[in-house]
Protein backbone atom coordinates (compact mmCIF):
# COMPACT_ATOMS: atom_id res chain seq x y z
CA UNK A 1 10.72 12.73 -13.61
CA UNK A 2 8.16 14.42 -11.16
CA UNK A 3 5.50 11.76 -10.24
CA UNK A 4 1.99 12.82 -10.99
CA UNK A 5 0.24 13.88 -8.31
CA UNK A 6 -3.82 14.69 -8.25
CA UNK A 7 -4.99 17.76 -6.25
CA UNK A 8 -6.50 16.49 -3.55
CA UNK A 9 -8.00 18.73 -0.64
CA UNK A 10 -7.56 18.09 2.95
CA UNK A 11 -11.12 16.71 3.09
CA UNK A 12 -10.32 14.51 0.49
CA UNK A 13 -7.64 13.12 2.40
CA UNK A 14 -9.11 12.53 5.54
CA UNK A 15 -11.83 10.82 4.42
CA UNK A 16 -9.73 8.28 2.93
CA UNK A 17 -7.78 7.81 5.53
CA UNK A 18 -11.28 7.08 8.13
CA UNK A 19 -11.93 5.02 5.45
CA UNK A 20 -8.42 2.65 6.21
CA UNK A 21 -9.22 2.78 9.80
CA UNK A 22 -12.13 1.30 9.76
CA UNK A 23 -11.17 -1.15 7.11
CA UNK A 24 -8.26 -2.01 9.21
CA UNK A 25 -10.41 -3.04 12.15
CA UNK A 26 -12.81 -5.10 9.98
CA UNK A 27 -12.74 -8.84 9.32
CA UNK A 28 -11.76 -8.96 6.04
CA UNK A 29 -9.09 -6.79 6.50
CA UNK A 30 -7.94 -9.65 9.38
CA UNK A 31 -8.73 -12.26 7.41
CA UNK A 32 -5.73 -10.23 4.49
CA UNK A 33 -3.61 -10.31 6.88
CA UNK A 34 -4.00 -14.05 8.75
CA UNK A 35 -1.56 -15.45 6.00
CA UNK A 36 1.15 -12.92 7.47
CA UNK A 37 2.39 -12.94 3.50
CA UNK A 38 3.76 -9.34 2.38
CA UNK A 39 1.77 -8.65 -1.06
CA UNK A 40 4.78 -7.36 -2.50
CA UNK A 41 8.10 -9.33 -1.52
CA UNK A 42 6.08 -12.45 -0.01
CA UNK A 43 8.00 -12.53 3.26
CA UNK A 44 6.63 -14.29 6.03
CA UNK A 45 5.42 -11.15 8.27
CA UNK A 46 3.87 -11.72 11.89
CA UNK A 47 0.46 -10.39 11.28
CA UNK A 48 0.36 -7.63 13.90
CA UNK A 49 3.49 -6.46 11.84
CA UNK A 50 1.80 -6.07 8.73
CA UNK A 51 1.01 -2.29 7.08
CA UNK A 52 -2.21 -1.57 5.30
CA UNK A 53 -0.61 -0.31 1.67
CA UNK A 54 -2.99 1.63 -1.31
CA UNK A 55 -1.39 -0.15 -4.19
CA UNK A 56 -2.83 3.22 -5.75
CA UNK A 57 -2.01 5.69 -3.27
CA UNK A 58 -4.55 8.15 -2.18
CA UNK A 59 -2.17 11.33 -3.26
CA UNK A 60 -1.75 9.78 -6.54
CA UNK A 61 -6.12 9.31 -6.97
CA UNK A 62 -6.27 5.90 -5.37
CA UNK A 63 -9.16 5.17 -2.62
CA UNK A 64 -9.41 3.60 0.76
CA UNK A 65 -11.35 0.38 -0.76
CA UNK A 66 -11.10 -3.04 -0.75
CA UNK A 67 -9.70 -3.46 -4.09
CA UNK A 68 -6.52 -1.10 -3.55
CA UNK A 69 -5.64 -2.05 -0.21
CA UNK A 70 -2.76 -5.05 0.59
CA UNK A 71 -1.09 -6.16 3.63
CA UNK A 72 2.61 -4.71 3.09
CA UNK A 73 6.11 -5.49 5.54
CA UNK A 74 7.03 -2.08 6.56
CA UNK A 75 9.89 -1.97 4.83
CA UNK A 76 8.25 -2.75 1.11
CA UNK A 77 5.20 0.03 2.35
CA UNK A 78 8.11 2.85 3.45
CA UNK A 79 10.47 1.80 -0.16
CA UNK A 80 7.06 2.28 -2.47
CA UNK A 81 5.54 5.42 -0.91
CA UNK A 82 4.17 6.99 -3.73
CA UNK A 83 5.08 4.81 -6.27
CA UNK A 84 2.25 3.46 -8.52
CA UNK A 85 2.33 -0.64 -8.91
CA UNK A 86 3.89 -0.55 -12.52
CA UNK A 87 6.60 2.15 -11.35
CA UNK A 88 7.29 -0.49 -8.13
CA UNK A 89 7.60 -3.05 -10.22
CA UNK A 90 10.17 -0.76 -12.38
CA UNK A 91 12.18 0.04 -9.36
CA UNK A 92 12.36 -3.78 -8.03
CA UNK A 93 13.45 -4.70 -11.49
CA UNK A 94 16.22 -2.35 -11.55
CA UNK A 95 17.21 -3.81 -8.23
CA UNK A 96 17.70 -6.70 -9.09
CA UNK A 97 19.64 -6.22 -12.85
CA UNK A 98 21.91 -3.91 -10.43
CA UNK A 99 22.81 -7.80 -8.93
């Protein structure tokens, strides 16, 4: 199954992503990441460690905003990529029925 992509234009794109960098540099986003919690697997995560994740990423629609962003490990933010929260959710569960 092909994943749904939007078509976004390069302008599109790079506005979004100004938008993460200077999220990333504000307080709140420091204030995410103080608990040095992974949203997705919960690991303990030194903060500087942390990833800024779209839980809706920006080639599938999502938005550089406060509401889509989490603190991710790098290794939960480079497994989801493109995945959409209820398709991450799909692919952890089959993860774990595989154990």
């Amino acid at each position: 199954m092909k994943p749904y992509a939007y078509d976004l234009d390069e302008k599109d794109i790079r506005r979004e992503r100004a938008k993460a960098r200077e999220l990333r540099s504000s307080q709140w986003w420091k204030r995410r990441c103080a608990k040095g919690r992974c949203h997705y697997c919960g690991a303990a995560v030194e903060v500087r460690a942390l990833t800024m994740d779209h839980l809706v990423p920006v080639s599938r629609g999502g938005r550089s905003t406060k509401g889509n962003l989490v603190p991710a490990c790098k290794e939960c933010n480079n497994q989801k990529k493109q995945l959409l929260p209820i398709e991450w959710e799909a692919y952890l569960s089959s993860l774990l029925s595989r154990t």
